[in-house]
PDB file of N, CA and C in Angstrom:
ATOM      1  N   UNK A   1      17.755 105.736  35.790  1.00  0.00           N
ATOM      2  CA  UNK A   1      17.811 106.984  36.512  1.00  0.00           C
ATOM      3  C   UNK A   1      16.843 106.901  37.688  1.00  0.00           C
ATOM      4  N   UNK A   2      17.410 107.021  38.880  1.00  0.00           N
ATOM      5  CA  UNK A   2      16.627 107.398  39.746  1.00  0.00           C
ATOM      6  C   UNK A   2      15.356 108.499  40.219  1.00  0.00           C
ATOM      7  N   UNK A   3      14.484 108.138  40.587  1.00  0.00           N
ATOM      8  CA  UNK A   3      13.779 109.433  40.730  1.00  0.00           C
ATOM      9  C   UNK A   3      14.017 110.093  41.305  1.00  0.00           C
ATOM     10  N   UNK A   4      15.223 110.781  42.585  1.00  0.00           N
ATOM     11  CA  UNK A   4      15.679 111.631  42.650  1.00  0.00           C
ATOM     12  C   UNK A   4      16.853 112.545  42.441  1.00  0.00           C
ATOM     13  N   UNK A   5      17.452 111.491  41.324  1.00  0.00           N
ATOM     14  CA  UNK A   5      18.196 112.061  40.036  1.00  0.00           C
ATOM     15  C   UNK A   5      16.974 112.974  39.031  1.00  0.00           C
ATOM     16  N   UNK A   6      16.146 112.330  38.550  1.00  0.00           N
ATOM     17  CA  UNK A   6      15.106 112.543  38.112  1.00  0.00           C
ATOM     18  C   UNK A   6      14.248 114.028  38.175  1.00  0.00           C
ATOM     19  N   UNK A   7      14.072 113.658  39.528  1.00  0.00           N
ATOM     20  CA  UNK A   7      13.235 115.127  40.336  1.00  0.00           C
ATOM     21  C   UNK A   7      14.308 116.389  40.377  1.00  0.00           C
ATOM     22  N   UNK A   8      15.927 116.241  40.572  1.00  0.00           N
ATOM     23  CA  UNK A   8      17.027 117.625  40.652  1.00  0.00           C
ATOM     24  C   UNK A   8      16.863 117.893  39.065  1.00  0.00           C
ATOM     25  N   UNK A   9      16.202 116.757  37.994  1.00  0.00           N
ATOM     26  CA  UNK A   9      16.553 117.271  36.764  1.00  0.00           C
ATOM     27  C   UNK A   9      15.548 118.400  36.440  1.00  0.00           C
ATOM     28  N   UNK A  10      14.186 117.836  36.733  1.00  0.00           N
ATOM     29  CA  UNK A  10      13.151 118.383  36.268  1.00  0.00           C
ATOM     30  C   UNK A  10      13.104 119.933  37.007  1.00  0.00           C
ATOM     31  N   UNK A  11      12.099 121.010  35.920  1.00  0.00           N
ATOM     32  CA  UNK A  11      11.879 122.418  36.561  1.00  0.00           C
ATOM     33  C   UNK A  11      10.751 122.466  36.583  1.00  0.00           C
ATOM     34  N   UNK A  12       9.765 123.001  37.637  1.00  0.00           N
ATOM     35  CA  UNK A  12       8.277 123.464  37.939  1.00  0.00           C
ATOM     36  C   UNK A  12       8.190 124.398  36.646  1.00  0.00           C
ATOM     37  N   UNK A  13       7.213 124.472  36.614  1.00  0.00           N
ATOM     38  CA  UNK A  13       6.582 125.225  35.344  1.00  0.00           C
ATOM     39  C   UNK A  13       6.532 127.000  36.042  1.00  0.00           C
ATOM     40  N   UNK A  14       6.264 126.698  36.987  1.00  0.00           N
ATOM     41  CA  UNK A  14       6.502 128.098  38.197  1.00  0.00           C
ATOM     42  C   UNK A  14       7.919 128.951  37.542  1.00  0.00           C
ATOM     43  N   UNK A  15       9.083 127.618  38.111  1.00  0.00           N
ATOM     44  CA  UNK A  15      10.213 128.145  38.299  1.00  0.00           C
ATOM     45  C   UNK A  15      10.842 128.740  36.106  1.00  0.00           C
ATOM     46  N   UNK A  16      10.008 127.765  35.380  1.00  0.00           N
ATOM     47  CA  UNK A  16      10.205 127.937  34.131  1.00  0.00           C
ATOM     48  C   UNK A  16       9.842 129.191  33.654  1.00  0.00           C
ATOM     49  N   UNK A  17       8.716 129.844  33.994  1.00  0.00           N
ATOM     50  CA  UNK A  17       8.238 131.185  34.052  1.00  0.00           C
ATOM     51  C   UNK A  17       9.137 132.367  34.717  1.00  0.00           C
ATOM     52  N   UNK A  18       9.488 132.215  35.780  1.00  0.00           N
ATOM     53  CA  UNK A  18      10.649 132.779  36.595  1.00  0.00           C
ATOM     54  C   UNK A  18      11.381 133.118  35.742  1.00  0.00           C
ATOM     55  N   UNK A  19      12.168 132.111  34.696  1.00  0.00           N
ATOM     56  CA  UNK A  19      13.440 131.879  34.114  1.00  0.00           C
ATOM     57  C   UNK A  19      13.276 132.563  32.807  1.00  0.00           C
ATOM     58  N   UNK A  20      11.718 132.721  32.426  1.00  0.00           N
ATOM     59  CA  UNK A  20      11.886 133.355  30.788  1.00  0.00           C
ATOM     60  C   UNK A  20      11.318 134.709  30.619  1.00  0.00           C
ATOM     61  N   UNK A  21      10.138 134.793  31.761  1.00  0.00           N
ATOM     62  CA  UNK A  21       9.696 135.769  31.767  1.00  0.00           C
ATOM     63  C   UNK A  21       9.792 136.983  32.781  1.00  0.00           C
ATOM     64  N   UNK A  22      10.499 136.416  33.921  1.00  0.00           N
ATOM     65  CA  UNK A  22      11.094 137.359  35.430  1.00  0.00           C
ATOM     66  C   UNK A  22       9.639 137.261  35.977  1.00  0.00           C
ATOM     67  N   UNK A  23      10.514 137.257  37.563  1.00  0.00           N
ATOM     68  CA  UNK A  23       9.316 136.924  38.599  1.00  0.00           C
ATOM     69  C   UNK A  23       7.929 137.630  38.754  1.00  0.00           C
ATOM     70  N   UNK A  24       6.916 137.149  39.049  1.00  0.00           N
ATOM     71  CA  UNK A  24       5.512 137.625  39.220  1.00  0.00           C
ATOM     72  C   UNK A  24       5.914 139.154  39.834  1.00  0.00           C
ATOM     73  N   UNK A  25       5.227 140.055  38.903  1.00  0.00           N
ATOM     74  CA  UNK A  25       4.932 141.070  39.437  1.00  0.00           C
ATOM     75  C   UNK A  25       6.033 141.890  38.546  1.00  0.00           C
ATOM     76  N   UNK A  26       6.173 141.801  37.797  1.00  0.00           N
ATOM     77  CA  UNK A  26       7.559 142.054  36.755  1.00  0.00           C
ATOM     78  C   UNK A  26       6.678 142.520  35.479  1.00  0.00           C
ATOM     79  N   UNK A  27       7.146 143.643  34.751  1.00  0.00           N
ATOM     80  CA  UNK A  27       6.689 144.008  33.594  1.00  0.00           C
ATOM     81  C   UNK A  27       6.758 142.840  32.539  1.00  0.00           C
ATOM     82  N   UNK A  28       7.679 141.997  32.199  1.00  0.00           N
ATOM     83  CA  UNK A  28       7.648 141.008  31.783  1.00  0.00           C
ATOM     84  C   UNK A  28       6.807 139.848  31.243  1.00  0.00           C
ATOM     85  N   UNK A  29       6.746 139.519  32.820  1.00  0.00           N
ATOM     86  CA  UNK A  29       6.012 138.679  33.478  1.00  0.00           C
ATOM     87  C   UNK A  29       4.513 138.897  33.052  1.00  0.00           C
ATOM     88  N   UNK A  30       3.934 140.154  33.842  1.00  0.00           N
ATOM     89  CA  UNK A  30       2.965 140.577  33.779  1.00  0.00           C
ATOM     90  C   UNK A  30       2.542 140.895  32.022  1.00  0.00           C
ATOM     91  N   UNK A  31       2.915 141.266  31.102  1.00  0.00           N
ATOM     92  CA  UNK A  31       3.090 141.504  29.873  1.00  0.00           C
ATOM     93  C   UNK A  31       2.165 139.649  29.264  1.00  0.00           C
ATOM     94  N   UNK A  32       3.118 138.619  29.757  1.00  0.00           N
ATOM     95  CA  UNK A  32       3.027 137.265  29.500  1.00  0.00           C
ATOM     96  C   UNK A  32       1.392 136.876  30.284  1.00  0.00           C
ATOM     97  N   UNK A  33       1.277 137.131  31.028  1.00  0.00           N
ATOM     98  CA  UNK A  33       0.120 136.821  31.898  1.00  0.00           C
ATOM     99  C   UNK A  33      -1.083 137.163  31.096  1.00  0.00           C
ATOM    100  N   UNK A  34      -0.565 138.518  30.981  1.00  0.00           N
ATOM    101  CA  UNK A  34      -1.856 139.233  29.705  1.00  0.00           C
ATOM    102  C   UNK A  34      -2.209 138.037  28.756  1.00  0.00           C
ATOM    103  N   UNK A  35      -1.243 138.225  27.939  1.00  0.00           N
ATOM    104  CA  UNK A  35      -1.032 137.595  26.443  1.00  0.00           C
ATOM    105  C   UNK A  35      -2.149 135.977  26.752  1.00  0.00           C
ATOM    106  N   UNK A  36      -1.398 135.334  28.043  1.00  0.00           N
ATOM    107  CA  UNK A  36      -1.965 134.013  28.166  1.00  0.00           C
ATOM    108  C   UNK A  36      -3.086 133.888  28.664  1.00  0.00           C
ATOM    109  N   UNK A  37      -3.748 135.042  29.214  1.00  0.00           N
ATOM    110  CA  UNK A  37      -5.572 135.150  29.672  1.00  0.00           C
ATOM    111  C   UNK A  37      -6.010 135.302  28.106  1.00  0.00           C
ATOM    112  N   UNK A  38      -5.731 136.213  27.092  1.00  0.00           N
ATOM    113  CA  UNK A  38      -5.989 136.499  25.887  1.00  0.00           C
ATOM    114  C   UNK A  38      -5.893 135.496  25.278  1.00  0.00           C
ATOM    115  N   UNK A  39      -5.391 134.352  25.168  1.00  0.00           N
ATOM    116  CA  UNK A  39      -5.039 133.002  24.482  1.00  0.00           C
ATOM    117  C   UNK A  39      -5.780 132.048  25.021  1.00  0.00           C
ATOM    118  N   UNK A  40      -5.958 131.772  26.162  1.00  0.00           N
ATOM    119  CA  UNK A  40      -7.088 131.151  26.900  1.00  0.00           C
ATOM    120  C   UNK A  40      -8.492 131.523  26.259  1.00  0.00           C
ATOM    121  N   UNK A  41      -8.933 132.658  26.422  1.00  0.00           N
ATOM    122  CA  UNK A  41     -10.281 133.246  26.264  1.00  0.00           C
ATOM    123  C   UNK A  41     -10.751 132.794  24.357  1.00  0.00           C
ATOM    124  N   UNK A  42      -9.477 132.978  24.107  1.00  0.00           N
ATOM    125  CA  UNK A  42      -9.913 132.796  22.079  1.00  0.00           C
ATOM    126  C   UNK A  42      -9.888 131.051  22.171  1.00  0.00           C
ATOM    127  N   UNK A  43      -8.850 130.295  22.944  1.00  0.00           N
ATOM    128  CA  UNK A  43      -9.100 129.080  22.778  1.00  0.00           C
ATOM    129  C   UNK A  43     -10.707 128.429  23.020  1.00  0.00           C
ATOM    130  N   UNK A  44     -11.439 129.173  24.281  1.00  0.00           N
ATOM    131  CA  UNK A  44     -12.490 128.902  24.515  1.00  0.00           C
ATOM    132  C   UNK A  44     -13.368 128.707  23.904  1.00  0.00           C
ATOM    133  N   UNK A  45     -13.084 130.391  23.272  1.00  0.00           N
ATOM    134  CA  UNK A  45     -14.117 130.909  22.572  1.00  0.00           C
ATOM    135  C   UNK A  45     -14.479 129.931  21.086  1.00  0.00           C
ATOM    136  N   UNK A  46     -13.452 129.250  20.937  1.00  0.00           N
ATOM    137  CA  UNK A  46     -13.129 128.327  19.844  1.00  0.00           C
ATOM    138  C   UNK A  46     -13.857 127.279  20.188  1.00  0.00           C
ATOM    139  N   UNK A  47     -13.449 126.212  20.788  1.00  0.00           N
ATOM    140  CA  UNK A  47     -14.013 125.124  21.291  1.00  0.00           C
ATOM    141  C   UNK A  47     -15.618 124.842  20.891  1.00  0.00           C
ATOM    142  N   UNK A  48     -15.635 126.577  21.936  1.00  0.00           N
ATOM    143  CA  UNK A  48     -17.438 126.300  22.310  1.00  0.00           C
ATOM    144  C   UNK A  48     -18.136 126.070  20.626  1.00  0.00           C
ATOM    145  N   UNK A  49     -17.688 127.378  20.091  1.00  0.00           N
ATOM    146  CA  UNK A  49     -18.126 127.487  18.549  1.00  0.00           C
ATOM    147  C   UNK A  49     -18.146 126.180  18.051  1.00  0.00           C
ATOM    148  N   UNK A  50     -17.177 125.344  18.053  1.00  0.00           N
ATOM    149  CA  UNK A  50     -16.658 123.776  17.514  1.00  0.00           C
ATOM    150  C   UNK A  50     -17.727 123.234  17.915  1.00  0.00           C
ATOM    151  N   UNK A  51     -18.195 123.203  19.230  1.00  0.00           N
ATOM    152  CA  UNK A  51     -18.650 121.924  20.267  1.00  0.00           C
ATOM    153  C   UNK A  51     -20.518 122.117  19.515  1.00  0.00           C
ATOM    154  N   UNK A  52     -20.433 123.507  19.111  1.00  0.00           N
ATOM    155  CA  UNK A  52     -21.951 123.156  18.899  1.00  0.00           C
ATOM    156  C   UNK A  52     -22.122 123.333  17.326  1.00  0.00           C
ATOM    157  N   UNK A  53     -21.044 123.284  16.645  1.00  0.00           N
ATOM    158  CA  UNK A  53     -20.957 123.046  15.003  1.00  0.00           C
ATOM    159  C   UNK A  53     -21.193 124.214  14.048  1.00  0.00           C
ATOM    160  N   UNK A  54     -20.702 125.420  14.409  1.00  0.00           N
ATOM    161  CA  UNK A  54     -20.525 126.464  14.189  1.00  0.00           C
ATOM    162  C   UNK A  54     -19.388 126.679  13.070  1.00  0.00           C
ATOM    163  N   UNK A  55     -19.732 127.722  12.174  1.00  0.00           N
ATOM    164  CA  UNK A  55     -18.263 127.751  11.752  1.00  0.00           C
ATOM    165  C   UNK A  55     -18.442 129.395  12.175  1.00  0.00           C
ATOM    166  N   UNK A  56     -17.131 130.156  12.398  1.00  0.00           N
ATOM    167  CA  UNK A  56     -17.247 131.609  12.465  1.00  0.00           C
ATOM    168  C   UNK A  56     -18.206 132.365  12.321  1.00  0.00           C
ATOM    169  N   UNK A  57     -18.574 132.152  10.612  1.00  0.00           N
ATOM    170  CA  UNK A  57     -19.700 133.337   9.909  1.00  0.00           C
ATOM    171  C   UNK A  57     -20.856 132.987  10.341  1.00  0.00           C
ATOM    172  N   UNK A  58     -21.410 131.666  10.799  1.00  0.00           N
ATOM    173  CA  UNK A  58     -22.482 131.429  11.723  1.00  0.00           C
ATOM    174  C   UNK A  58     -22.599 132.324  13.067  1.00  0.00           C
ATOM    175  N   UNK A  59     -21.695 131.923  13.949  1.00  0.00           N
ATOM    176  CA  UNK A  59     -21.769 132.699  15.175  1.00  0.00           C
ATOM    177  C   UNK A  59     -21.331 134.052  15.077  1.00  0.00           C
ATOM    178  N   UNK A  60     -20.486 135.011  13.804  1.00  0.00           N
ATOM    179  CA  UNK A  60     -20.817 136.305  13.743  1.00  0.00           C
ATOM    180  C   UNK A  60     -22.318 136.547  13.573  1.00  0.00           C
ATOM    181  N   UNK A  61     -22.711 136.053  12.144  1.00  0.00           N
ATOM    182  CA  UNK A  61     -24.258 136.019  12.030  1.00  0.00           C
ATOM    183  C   UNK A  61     -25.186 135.886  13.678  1.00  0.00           C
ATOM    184  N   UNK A  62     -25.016 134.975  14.598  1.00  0.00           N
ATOM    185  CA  UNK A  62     -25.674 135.022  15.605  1.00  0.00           C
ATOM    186  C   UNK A  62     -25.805 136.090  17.010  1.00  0.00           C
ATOM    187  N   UNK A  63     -24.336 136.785  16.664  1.00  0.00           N
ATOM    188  CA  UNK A  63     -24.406 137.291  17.550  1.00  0.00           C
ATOM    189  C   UNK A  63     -24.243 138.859  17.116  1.00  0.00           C
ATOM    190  N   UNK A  64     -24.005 139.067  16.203  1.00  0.00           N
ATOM    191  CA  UNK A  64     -24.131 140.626  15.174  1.00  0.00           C
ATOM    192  C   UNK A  64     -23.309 140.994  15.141  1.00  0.00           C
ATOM    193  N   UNK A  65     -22.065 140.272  14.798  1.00  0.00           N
ATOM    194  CA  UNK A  65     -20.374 141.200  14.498  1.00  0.00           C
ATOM    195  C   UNK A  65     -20.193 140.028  13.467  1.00  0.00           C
ATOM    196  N   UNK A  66     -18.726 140.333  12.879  1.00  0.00           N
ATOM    197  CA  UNK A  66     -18.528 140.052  11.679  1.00  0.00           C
ATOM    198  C   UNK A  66     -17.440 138.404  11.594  1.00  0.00           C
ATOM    199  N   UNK A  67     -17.220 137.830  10.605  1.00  0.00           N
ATOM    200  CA  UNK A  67     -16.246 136.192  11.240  1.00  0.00           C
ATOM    201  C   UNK A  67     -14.987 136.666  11.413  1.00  0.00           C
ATOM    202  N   UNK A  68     -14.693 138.359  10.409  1.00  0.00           N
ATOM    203  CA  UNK A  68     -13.119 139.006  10.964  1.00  0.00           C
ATOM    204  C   UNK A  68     -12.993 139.048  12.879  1.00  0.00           C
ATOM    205  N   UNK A  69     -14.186 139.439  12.864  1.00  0.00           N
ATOM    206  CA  UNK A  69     -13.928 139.729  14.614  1.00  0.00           C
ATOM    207  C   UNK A  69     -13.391 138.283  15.815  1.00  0.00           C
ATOM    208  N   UNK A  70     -14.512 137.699  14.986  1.00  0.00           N
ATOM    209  CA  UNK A  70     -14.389 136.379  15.160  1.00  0.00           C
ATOM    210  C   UNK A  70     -13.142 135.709  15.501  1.00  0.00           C
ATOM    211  N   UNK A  71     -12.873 135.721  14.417  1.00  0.00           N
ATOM    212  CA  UNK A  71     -10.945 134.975  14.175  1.00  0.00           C
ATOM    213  C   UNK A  71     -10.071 135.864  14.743  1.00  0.00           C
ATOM    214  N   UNK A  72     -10.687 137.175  15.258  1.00  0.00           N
ATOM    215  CA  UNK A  72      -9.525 138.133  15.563  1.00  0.00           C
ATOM    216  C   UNK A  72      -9.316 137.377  17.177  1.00  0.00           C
ATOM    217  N   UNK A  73     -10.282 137.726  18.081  1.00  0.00           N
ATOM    218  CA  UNK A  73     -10.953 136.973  18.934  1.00  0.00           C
ATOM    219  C   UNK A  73     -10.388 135.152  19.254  1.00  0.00           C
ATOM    220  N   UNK A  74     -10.513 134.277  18.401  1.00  0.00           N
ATOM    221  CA  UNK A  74     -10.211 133.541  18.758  1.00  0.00           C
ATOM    222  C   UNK A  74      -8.805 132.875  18.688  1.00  0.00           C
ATOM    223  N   UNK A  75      -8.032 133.913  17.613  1.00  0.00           N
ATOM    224  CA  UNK A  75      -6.944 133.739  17.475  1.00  0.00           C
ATOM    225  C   UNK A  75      -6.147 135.078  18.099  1.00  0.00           C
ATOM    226  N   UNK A  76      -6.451 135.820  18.730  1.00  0.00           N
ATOM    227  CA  UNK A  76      -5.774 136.832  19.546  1.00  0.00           C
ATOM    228  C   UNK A  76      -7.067 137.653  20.091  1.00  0.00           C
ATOM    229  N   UNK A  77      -7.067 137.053  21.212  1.00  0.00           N
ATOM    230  CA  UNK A  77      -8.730 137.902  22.172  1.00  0.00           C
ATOM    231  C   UNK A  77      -7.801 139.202  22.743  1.00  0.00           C
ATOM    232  N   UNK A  78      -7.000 139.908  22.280  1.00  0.00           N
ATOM    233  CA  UNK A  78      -7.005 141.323  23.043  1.00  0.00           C
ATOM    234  C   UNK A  78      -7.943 142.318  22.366  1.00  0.00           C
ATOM    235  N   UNK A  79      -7.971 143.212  23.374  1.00  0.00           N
ATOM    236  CA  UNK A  79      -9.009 144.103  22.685  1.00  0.00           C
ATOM    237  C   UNK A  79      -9.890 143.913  22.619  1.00  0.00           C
ATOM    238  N   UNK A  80     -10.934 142.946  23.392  1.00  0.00           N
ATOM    239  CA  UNK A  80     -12.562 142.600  22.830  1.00  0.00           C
ATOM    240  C   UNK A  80     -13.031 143.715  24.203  1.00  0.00           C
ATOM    241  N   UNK A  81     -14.324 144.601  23.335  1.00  0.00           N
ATOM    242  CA  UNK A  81     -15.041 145.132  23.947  1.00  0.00           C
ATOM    243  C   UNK A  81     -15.780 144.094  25.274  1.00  0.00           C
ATOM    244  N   UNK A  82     -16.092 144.752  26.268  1.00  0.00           N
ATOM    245  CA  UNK A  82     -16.229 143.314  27.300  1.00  0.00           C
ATOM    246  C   UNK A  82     -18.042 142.958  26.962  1.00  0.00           C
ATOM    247  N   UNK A  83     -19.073 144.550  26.625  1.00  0.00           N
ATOM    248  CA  UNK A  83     -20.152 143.982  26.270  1.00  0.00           C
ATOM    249  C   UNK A  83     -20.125 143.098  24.817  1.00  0.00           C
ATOM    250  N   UNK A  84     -19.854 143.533  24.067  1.00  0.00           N
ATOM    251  CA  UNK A  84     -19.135 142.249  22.592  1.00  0.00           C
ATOM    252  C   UNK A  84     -19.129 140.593  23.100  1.00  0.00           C
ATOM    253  N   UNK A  85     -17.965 140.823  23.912  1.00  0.00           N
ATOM    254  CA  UNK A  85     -18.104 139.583  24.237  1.00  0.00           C
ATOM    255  C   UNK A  85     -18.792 138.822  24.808  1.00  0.00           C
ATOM    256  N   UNK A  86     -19.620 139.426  25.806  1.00  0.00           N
ATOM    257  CA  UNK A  86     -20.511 139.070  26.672  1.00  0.00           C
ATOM    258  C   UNK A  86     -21.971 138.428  25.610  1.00  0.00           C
ATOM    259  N   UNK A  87     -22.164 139.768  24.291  1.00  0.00           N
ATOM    260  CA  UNK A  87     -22.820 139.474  23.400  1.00  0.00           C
ATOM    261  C   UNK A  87     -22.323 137.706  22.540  1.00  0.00           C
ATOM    262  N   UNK A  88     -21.617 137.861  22.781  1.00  0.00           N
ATOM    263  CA  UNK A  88     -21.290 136.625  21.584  1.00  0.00           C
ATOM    264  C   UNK A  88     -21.114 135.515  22.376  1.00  0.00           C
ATOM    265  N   UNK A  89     -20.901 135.600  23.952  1.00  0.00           N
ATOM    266  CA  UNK A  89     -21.237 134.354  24.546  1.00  0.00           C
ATOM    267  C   UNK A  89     -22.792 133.969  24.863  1.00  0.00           C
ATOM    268  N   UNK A  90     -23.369 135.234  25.402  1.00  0.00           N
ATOM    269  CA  UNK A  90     -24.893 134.618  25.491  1.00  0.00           C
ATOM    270  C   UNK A  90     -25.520 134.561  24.401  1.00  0.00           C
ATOM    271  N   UNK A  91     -25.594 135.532  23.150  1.00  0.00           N
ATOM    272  CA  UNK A  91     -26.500 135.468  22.273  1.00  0.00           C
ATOM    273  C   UNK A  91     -25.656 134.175  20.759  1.00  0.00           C
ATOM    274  N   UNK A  92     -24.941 134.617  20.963  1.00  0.00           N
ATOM    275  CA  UNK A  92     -24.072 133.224  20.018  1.00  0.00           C
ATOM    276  C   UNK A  92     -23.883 131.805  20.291  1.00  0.00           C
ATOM    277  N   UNK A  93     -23.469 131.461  21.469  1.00  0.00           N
ATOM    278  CA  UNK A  93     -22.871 130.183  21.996  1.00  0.00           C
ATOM    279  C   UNK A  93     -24.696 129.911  22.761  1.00  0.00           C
ATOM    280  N   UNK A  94     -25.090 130.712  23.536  1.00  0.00           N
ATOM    281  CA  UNK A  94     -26.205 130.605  24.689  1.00  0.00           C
ATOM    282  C   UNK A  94     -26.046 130.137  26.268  1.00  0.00           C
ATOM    283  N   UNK A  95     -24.582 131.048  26.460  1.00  0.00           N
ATOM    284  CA  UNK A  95     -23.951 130.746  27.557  1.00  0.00           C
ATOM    285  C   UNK A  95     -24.090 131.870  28.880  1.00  0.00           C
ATOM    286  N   UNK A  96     -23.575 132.282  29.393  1.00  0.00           N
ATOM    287  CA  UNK A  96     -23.223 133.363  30.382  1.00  0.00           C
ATOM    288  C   UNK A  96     -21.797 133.590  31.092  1.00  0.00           C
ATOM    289  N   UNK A  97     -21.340 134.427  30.929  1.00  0.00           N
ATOM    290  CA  UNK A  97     -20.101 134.724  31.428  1.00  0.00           C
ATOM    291  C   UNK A  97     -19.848 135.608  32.336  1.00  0.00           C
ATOM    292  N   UNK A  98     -19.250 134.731  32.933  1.00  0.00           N
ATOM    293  CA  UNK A  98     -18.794 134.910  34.835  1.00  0.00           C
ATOM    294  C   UNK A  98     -17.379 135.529  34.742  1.00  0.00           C
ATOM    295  N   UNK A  99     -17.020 136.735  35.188  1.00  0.00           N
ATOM    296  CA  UNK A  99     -16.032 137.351  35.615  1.00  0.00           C
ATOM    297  C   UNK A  99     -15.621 137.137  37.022  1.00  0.00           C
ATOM    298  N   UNK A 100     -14.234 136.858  37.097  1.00  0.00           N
ATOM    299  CA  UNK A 100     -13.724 136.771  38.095  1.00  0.00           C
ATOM    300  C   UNK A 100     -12.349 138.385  38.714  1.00  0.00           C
ATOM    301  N   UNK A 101     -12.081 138.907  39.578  1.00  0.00           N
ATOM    302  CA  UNK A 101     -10.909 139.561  39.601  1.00  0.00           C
ATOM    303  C   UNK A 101      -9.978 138.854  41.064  1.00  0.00           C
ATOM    304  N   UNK A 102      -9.016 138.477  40.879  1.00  0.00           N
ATOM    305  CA  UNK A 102      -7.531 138.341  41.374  1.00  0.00           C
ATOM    306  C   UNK A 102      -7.009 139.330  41.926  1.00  0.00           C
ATOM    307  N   UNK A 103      -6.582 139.426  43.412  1.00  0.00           N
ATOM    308  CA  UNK A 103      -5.397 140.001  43.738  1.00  0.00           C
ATOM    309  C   UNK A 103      -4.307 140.088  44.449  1.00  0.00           C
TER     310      UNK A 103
END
């Protein structure tokens, strides 16, 4: 197969989004965007916990909420109070968290 047999086959990940979720700026869309900042943020929030040998009930213990919150958080971050979180990145992990806004 040629690569520009190849390239008419393949779809941008752009245009794949387009196709499942309707174009940017779409209830849809926007709905999905949510969900995947919320999935991002718990993956993080995971990692970091991992990277410095944490299990949950440690870093609830460190940062003064509970390992339910925890797992709620890293397995579905909607809903986190933003000081909470802010708490459980600096006083748990010993990080700081930088907000950004998009528009």
């Amino acid at each position: 197969m040629s690569n520009e047999t190849l390239n008419k086959k393949l779809t941008s990940f752009s245009a794949h989004l387009d196709d499942q979720y309707g174009k940017a700026g779409t209830h849809e869309r926007d709905q999905y965007e949510e969900e995947f900042e919320a999935f991002k943020l718990g993956a993080m929030i995971q990692e970091l916990r991992k990277k410095q040998g944490l299990t949950q009930e440690q870093l609830a213990d460190k940062c003064g909420t509970t390992k339910t919150y925890i797992s709620r958080i890293e397995n579905n971050a909607s809903d986190i109070r933003l000081s909470t979180l802010m708490r459980i990145v600096r006083e748990g992990l010993g990080g700081n968290l930088k907000l950004s806004v998009t528009g």
